[in-house]
Protein backbone atom coordinates (compact mmCIF):
# COMPACT_ATOMS: atom_id res chain seq x y z
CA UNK A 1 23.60 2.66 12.88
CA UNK A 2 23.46 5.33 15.51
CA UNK A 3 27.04 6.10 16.77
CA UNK A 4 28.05 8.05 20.24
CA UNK A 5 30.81 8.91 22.65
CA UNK A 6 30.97 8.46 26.59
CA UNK A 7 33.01 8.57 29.41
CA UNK A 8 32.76 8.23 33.10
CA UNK A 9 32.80 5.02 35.33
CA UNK A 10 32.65 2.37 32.80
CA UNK A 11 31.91 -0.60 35.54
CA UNK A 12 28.70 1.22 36.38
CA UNK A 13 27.66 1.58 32.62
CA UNK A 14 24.25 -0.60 31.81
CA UNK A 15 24.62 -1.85 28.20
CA UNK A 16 23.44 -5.04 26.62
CA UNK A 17 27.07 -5.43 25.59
CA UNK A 18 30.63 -4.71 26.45
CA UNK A 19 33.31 -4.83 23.88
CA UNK A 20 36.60 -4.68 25.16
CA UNK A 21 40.00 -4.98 23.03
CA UNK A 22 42.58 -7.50 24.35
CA UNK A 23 46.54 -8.59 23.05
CA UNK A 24 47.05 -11.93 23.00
CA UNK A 25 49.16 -13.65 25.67
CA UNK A 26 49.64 -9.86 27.50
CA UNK A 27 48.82 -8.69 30.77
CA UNK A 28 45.53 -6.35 30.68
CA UNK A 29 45.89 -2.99 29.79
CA UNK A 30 43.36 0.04 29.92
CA UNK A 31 39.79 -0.43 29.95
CA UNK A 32 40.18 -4.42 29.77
CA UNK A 33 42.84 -4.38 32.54
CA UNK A 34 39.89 -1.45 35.06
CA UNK A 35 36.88 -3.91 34.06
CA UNK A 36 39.52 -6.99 35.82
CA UNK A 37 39.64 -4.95 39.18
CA UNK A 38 36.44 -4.25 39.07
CA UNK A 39 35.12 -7.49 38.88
CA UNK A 40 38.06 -9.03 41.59
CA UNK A 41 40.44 -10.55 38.86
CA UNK A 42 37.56 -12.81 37.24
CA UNK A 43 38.00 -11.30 33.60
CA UNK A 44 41.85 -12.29 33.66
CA UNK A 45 40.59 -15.17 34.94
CA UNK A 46 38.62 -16.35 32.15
CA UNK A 47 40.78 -14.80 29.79
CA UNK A 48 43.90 -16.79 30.69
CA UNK A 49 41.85 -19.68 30.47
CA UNK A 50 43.28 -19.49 26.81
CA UNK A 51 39.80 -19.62 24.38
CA UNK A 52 41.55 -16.73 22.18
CA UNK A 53 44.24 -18.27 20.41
CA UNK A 54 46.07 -14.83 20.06
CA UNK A 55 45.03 -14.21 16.37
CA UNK A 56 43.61 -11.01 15.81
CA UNK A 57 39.86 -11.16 14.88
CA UNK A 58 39.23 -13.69 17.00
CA UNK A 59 35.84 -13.42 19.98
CA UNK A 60 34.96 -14.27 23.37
CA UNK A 61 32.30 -13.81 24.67
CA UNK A 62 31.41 -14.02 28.85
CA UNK A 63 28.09 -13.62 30.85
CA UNK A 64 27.24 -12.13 34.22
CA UNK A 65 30.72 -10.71 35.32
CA UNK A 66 30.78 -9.63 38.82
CA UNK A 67 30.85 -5.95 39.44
CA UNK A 68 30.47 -4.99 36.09
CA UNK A 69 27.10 -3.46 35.13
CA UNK A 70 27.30 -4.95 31.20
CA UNK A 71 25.37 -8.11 30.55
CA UNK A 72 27.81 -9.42 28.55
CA UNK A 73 31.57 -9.00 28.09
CA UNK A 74 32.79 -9.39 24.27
CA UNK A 75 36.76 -10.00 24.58
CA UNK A 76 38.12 -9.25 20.91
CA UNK A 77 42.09 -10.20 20.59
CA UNK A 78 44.16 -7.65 18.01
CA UNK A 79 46.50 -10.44 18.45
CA UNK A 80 50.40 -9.48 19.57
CA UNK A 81 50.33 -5.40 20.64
CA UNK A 82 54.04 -5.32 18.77
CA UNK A 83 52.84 -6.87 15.25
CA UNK A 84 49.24 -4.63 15.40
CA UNK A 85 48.89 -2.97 12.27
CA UNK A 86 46.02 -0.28 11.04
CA UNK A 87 45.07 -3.61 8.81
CA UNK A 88 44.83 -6.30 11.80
CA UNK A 89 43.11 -3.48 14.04
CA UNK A 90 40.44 -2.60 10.93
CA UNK A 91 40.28 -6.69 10.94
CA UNK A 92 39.41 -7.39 14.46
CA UNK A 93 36.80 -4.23 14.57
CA UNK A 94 34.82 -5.91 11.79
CA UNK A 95 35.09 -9.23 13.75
CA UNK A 96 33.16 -7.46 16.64
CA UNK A 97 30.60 -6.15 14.90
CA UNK A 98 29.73 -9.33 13.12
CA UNK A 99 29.84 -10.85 16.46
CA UNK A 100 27.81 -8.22 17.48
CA UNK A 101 24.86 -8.54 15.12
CA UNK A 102 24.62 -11.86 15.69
CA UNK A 103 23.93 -11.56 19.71
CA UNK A 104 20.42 -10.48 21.12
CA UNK A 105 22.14 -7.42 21.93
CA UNK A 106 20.98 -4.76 19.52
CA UNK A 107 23.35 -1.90 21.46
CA UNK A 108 26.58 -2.21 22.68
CA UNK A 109 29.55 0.04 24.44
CA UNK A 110 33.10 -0.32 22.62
CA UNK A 111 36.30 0.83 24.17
CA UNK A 112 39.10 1.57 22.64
CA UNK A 113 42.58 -0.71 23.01
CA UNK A 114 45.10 1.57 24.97
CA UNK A 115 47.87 0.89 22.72
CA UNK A 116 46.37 2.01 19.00
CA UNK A 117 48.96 0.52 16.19
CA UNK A 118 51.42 2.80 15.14
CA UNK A 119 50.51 5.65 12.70
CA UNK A 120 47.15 5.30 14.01
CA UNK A 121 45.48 8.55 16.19
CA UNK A 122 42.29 8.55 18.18
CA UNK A 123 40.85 10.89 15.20
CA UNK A 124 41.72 7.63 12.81
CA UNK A 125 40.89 5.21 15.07
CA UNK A 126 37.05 6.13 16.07
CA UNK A 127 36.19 7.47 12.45
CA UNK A 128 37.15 3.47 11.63
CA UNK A 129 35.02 2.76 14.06
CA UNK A 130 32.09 4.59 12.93
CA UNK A 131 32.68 3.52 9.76
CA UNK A 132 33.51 -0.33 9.90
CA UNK A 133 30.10 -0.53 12.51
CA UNK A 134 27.93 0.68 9.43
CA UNK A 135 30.05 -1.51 6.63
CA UNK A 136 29.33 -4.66 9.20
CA UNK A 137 25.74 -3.68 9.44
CA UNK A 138 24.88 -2.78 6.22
CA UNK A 139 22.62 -5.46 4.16
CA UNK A 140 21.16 -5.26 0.80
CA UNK A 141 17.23 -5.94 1.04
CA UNK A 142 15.95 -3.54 -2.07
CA UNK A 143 14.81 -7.12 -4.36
CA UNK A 144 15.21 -9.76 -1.98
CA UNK A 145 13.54 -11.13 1.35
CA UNK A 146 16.12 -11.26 3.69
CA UNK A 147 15.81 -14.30 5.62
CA UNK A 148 19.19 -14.05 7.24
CA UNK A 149 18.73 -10.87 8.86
CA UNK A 150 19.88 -10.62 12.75
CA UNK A 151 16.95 -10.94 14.61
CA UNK A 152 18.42 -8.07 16.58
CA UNK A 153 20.52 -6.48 14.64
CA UNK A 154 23.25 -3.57 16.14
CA UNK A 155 21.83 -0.30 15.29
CA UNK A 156 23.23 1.88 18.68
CA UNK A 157 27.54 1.71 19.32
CA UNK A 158 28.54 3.70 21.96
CA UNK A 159 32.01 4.45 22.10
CA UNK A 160 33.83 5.03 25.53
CA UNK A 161 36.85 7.51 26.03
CA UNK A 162 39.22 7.17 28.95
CA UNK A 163 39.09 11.46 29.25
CA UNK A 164 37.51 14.24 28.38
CA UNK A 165 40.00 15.49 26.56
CA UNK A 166 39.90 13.05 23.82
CA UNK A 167 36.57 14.02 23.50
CA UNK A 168 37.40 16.96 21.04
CA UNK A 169 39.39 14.94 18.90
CA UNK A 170 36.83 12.07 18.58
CA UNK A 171 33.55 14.10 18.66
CA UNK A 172 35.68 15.12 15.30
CA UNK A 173 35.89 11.75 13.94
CA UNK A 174 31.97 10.47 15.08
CA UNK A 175 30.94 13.94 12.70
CA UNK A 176 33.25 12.69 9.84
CA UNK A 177 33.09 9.29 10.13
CA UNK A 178 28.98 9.16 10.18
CA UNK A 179 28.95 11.43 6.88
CA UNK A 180 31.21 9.13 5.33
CA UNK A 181 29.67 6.03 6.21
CA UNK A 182 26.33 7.82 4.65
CA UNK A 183 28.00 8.57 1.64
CA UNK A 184 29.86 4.69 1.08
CA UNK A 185 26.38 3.04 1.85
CA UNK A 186 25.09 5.72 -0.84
CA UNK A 187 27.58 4.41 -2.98
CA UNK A 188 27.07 0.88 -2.05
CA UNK A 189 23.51 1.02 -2.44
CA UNK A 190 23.69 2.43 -5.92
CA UNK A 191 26.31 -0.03 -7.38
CA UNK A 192 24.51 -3.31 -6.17
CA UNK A 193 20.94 -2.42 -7.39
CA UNK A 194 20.28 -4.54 -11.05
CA UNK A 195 20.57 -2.27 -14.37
CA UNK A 196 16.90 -2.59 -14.89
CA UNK A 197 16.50 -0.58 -11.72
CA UNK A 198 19.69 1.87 -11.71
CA UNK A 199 19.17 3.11 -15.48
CA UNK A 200 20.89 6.43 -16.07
CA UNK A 201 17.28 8.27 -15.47
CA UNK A 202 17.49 6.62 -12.18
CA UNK A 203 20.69 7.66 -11.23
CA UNK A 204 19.60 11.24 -12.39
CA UNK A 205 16.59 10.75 -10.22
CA UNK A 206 18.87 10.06 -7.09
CA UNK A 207 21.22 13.40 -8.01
CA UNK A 208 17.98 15.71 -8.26
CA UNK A 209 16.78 13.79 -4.97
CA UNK A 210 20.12 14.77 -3.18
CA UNK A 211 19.41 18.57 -4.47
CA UNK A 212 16.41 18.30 -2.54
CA UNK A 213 17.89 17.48 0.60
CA UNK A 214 20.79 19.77 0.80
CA UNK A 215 20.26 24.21 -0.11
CA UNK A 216 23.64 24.60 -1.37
CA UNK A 217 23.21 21.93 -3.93
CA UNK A 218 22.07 22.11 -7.69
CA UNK A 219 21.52 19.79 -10.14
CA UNK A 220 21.37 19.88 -13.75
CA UNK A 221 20.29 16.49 -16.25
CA UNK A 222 21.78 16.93 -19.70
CA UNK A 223 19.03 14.76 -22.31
CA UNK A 224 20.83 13.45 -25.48
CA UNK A 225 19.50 16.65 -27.99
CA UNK A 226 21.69 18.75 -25.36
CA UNK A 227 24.98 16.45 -25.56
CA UNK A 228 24.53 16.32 -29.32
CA UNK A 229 24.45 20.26 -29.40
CA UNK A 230 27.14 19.42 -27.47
CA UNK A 231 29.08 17.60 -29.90
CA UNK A 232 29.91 14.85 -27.47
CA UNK A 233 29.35 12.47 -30.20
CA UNK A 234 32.10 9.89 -28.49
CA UNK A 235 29.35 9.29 -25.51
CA UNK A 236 26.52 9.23 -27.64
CA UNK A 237 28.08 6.58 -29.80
CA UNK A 238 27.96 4.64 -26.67
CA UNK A 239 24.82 5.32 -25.85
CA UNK A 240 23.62 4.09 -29.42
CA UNK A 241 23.10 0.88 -28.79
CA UNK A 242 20.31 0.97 -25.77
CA UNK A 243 16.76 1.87 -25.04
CA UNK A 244 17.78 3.62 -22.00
CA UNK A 245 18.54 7.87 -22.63
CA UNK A 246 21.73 8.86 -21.82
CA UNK A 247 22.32 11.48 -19.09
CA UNK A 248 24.83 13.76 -18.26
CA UNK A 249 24.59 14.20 -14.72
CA UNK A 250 26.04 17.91 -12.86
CA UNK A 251 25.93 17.98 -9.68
CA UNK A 252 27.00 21.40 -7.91
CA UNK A 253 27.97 22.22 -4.32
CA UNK A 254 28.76 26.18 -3.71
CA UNK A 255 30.62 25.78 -0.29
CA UNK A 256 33.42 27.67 -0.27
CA UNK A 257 33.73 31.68 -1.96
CA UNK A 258 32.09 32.67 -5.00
CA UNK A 259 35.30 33.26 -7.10
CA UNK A 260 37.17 29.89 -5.46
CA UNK A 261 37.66 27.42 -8.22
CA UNK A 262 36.23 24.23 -7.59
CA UNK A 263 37.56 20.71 -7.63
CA UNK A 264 35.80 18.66 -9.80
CA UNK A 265 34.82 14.87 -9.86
CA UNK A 266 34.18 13.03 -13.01
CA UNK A 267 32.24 9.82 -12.00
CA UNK A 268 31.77 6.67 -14.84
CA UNK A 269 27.98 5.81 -14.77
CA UNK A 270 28.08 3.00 -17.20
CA UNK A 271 24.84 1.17 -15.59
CA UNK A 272 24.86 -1.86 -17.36
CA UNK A 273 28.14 -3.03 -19.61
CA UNK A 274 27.57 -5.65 -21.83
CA UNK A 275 30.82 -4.85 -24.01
CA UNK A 276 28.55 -3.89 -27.03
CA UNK A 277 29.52 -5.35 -30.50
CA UNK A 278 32.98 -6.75 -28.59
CA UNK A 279 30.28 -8.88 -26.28
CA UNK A 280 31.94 -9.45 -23.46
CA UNK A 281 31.81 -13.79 -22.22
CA UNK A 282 28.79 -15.07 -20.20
CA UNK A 283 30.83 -15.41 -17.13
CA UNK A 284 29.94 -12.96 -14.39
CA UNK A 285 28.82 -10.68 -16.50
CA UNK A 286 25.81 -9.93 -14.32
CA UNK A 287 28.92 -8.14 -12.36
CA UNK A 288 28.67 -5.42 -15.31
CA UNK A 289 26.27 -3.44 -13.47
CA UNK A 290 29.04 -2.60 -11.28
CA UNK A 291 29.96 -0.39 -14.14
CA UNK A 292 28.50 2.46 -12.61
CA UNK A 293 31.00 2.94 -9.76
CA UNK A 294 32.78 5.68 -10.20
CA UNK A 295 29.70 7.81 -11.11
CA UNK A 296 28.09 6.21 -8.00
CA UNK A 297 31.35 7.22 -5.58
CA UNK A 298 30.87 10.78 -6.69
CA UNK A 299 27.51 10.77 -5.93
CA UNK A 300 28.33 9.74 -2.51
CA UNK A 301 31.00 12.36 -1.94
CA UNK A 302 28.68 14.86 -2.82
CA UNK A 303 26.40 13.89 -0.17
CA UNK A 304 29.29 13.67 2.36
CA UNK A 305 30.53 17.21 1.13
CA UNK A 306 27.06 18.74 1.99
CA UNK A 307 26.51 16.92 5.03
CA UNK A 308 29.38 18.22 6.32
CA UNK A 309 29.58 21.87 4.82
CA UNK A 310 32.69 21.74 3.36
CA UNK A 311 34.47 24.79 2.77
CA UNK A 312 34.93 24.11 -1.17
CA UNK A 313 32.71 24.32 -4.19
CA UNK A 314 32.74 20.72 -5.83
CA UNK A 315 31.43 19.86 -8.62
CA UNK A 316 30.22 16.58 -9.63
CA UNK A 317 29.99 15.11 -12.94
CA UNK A 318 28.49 11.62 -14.21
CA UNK A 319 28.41 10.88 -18.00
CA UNK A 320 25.85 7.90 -17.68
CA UNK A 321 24.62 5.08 -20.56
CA UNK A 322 24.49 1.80 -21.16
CA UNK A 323 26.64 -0.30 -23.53
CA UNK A 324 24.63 -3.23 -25.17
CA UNK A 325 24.27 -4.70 -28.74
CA UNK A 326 22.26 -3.44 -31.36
CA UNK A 327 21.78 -2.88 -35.23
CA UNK A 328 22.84 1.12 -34.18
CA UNK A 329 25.87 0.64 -31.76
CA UNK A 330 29.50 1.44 -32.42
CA UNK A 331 31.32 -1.40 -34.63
CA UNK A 332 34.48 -2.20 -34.65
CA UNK A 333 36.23 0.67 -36.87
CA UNK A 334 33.84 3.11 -36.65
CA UNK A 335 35.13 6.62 -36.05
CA UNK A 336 33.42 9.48 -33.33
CA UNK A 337 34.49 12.78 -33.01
CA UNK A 338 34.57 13.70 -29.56
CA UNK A 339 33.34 17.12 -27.44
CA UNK A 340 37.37 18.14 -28.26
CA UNK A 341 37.28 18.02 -31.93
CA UNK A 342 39.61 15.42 -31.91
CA UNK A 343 38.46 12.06 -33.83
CA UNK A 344 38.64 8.54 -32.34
CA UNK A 345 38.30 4.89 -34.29
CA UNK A 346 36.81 2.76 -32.14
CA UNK A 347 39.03 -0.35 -32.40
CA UNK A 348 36.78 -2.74 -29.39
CA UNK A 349 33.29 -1.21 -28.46
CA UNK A 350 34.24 -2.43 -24.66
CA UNK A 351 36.95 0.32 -24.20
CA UNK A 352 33.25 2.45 -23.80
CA UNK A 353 34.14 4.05 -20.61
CA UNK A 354 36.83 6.58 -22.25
CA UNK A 355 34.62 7.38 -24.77
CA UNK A 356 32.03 8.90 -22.33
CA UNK A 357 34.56 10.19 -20.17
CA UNK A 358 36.65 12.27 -22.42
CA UNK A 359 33.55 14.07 -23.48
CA UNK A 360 33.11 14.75 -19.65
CA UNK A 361 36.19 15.75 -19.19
CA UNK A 362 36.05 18.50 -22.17
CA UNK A 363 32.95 19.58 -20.33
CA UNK A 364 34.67 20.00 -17.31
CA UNK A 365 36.64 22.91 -19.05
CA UNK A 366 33.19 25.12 -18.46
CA UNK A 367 34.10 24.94 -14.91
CA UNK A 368 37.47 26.89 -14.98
CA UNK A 369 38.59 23.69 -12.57
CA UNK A 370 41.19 24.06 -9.60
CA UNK A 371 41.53 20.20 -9.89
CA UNK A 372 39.73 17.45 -12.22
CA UNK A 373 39.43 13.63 -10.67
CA UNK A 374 38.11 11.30 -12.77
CA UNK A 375 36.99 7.85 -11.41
CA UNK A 376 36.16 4.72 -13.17
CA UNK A 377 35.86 1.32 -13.44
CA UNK A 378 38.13 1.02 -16.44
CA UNK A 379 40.41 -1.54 -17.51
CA UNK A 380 40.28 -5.35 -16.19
CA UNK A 381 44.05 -4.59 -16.80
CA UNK A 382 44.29 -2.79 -13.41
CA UNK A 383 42.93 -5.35 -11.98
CA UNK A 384 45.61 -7.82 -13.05
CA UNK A 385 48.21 -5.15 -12.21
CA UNK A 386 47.14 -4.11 -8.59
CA UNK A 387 44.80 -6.65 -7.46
CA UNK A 388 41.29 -6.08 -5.43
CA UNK A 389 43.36 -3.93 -2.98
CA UNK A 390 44.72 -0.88 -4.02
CA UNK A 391 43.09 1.59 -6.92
CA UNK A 392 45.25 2.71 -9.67
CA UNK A 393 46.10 6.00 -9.80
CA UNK A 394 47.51 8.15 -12.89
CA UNK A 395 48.66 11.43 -12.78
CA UNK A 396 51.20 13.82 -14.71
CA UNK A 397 50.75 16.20 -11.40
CA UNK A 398 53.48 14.79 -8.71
CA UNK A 399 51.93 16.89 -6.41
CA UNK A 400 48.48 15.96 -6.90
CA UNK A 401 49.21 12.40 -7.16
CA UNK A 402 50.82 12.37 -3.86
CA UNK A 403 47.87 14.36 -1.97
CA UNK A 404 45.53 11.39 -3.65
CA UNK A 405 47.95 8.98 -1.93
CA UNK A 406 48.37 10.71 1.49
CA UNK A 407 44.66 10.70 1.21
CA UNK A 408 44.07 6.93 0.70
CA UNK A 409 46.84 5.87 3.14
CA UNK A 410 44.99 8.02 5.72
CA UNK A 411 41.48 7.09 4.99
CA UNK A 412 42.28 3.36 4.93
CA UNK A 413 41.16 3.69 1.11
CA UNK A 414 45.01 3.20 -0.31
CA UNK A 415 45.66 3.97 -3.92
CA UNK A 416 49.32 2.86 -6.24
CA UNK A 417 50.88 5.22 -9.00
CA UNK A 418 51.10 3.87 -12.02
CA UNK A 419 53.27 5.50 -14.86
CA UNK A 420 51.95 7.54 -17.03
CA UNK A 421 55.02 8.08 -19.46
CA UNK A 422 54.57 9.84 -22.95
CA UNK A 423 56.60 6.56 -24.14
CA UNK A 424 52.75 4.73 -24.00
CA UNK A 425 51.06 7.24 -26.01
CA UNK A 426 52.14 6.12 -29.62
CA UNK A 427 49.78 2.90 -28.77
CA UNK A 428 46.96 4.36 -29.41
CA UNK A 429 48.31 6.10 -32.89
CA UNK A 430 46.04 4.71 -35.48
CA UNK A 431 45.95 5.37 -39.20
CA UNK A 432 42.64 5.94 -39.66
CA UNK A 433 41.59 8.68 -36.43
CA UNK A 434 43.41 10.82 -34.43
CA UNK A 435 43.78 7.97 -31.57
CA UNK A 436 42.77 4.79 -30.98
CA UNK A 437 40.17 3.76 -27.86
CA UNK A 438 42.41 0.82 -27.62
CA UNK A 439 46.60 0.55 -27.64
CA UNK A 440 46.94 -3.41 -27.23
CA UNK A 441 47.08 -6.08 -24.44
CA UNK A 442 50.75 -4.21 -23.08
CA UNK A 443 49.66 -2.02 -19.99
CA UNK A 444 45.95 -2.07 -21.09
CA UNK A 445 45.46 0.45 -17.96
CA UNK A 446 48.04 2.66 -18.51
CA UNK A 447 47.16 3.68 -22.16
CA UNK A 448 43.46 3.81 -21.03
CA UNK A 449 44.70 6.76 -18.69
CA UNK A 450 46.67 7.86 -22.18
CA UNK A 451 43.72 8.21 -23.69
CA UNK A 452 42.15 10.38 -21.16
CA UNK A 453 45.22 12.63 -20.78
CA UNK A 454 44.61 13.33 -24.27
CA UNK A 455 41.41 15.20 -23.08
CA UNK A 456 42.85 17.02 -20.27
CA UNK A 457 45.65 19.34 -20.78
CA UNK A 458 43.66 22.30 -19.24
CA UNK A 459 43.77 22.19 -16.17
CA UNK A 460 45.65 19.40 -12.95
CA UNK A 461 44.08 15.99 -13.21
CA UNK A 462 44.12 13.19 -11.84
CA UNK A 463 42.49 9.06 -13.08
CA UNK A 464 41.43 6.64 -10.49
CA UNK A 465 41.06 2.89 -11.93
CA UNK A 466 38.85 1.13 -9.55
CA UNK A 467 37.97 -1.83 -11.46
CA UNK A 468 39.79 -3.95 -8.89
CA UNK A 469 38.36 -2.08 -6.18
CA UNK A 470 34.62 -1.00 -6.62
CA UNK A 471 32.84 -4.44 -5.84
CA UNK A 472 33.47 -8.12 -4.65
CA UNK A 473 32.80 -11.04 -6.30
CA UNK A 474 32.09 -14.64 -4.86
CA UNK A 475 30.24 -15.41 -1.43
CA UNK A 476 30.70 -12.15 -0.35
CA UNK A 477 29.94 -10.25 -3.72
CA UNK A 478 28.60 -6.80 -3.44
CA UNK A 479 29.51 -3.15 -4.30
CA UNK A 480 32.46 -1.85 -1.89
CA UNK A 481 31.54 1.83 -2.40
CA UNK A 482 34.96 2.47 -2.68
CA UNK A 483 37.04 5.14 -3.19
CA UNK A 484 34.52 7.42 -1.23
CA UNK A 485 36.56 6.77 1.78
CA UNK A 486 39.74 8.34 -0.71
CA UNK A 487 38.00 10.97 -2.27
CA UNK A 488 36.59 12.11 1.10
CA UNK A 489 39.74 12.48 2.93
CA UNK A 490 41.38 14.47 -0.13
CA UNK A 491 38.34 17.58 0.02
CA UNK A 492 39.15 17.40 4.31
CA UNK A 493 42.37 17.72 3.67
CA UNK A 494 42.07 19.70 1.08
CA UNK A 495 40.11 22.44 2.97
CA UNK A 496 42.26 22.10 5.61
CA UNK A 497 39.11 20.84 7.87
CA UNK A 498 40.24 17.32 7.89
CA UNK A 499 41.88 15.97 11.38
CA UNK A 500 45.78 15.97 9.95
């Protein structure tokens, strides 16, 4: 999807298609209400002929209009201009563009609605652009034929500013938001390939491949003789029961001053999660390959980071196995000692993803950290808690946790705090280990992030639970390539090059 900004006469503009924002039962405003004069009052014409129904998403589409240059006029409604929210806006965007892909258009001019919803800026507004046109044009085709493919699909979006002097601001957002939408479809890409393709070699494969593309990235692929001189004996337990090697994947971006301390992102790569010896049920379980999310999102980020030359040094980290039965694998009651020292009876060989993360996160120590992030599809409990909207986020840092949050509510990515109260920690006591990897069916997510706290009291840190958030399931299942948009927005901000 190639993404640009005009201005000038937008009557005289030649384009396939003309996309022009409309509020339902209102009088034209902005570019809709200039197109109307130019063409004599025929658009409000056939507007007011009442085809939208005033809810937002909804398309019209008109042919030939007089003294307009387009060859076709795509009305989209963002329904009532008072009850327009960043949500209904974000909704009626990816309307258009699946209306869009399904015309014989192939390119297509969008302008703006004068009246943005509240909250919302031009910066905001175009980078959802940029990024909701690739999200709407983005299919999977890596093991299938694609016999529903548009026959011409979008793949140029022109975006048309009333001035010049919004060009600053959104030349801003195009840069951003066509990184980002790189680094999501990364993501994406990553998360809905099958386990026997995205093995942890592969997804080692794709790290070193990044290295090659960007100078101020390097790469390094721990084996499993270098995490056992390790001692990170609570991943390798994990890794026990597969065929497929373990990696620890470090990824490192030197963008900001030699002696800056970077922020560091600890990314689950669990590529295939069959629950081990605690097998998980039949159902969906194909879904399990999802697993690798979180190590997926960082690998994204990266890419964003040196696409844009951020001013930081990041560091990316992605403990990466598979969890599947065997006569070797963890059993209920075993007992690993960790990277830390500190010993762990495995009570339910499913709770896998804290047991390769903690030893990540006692790596991360090495690093002399700023910040640590770690990101995971962890606990189906978060996704009974929050839902497929919002990721859980755990923090003992107040101020950290609300940067995370200011970050997601301005990336469109939106995260919730959940507690993360010493009261929770005597769940995972156990007699037999010096914690549990399970504390009970109470708060299942919350004493998941227990555990990991357990590993971090070194340095400011931060847990993301996207198990509610990473893929969908159903008709439209598929890997989200969420929280990219999050994390992405937190390194802008926090190098002070993001747009506010």
């Amino acid at each position: 999807m190639n993404c640009t900004l005009l201005t000038g006469d937008l009557a005289n503009h030649a384009t396939p298609c003309l996309v022009l924002g409309v509020f339902a039962q209102e009088p034209l405003t902005g570019a809709a209400a200039a197109m109307d004069r130019a063409s004599s009052g025929q658009l409000a014409a056939l507007w007011q002929k009442g085809d939208l129904s005033g809810d937002a998403g909804r398309t019209l589409l008109l042919y030939a209009l007089p003294g307009v240059a387009a060859e076709r006029i795509l009305l989209i409604d963002f329904g009532k201009s008072a009850e327009c929210t960043r949500a209904k806006y974000r909704k009626t965007l990816t309307a258009a563009i699946a209306a869009l892909q399904q015309l014989h258009a192939g390119a297509a001019v969008l302008a703006l609605p004068e009246q943005l919803p509240e909250g919302l800026d031009l910066y905001a507004a175009v980078r959802d652009v940029v990024t909701l046109a690739a999200a709407g044009t983005y299919r999977y085709t890596r093991t299938k034929t694609d016999k529903k493919a548009p026959k011409m699909p979008l793949t140029a979006l022109a975006l048309w500013l009333a001035a010049d002097a919004e060009m600053r601001s959104a030349e801003l957002a195009l840069t951003h938001g066509t990184a980002l939408a790189a680094g999501t479809q990364l993501a994406k890409e990553l998360g809905n390939l099958p386990g026997n393709i995205c093995t942890p070699t592969y997804l080692a494969e794709q790290a070193l491949a990044l290295a090659e593309q960007f100078a101020a990235l390097t790469v390094d692929v721990l084996d499993a003789a270098a995490m056992a001189e390790l001692g990170m004996n609570a991943l390798l337990s994990v890794a026990r029961g597969s065929r497929q090697p373990p990696k620890l994947i470090v990824l490192n971006y030197r963008g900001g001053a030699a002696d800056a301390k970077p922020v560091v992102l600890v990314g689950k790569g669990l590529t295939f999660d069959a629950g081990g010896i605690s097998l998980k049920p039949a159902n969906e379980m194909d879904e399990m390959k999802y697993d690798m999310s979180g190590g997926a999102s960082v690998l994204g980020v990266m890419q964003v980071a040196c696409a844009l030359q951020l001013p930081l040094n990041l560091i990316g980290v992605v403990p990466s196995s598979e969890n599947l039965p065997d006569g070797d694998a963890n059993k209920p009651g075993d007992v690993v000692t960790s990277m830390s020292g500190q010993t762990i009876e495995v009570l339910n060989t499913d709770a896998e993803g804290r047991l390769i993360l903690c030893d990540a996160l006692t790596y991360c120590q090495r690093f002399d950290p700023e910040v640590v992030i770690d990101v995971a599809t962890l606990t189906g409990a978060c996704v009974i808690a929050l839902g497929k909207h919002a990721t859980g986020l755990f923090s003992p840092d107040d101020a950290l946790a609300a940067e995370l949050l200011a970050a997601g509510d301005r990336a469109g990515d939106r995260a919730w705090r959940m507690p993360l109260w010493e009261d929770y920690q005597q769940q995972i006591d156990t007699n037999f280990a010096d914690m549990a990897n399970v504390g009970g069916r109470e708060g299942g997510a919350i004493t998941a992030a227990c555990f990991l706290a357990r590993f971090t009291k070194t340095y400011r840190w931060a847990h993301l639970d996207i198990a509610g958030v990473a893929w969908l399931s159903g008709k439209e299942k598929g890997s989200t390539g969420r929280p990219v948009g999050l994390l992405t927005q937190f390194l802008l901000n926090h190098c002070a090059n993001g747009a506010g």
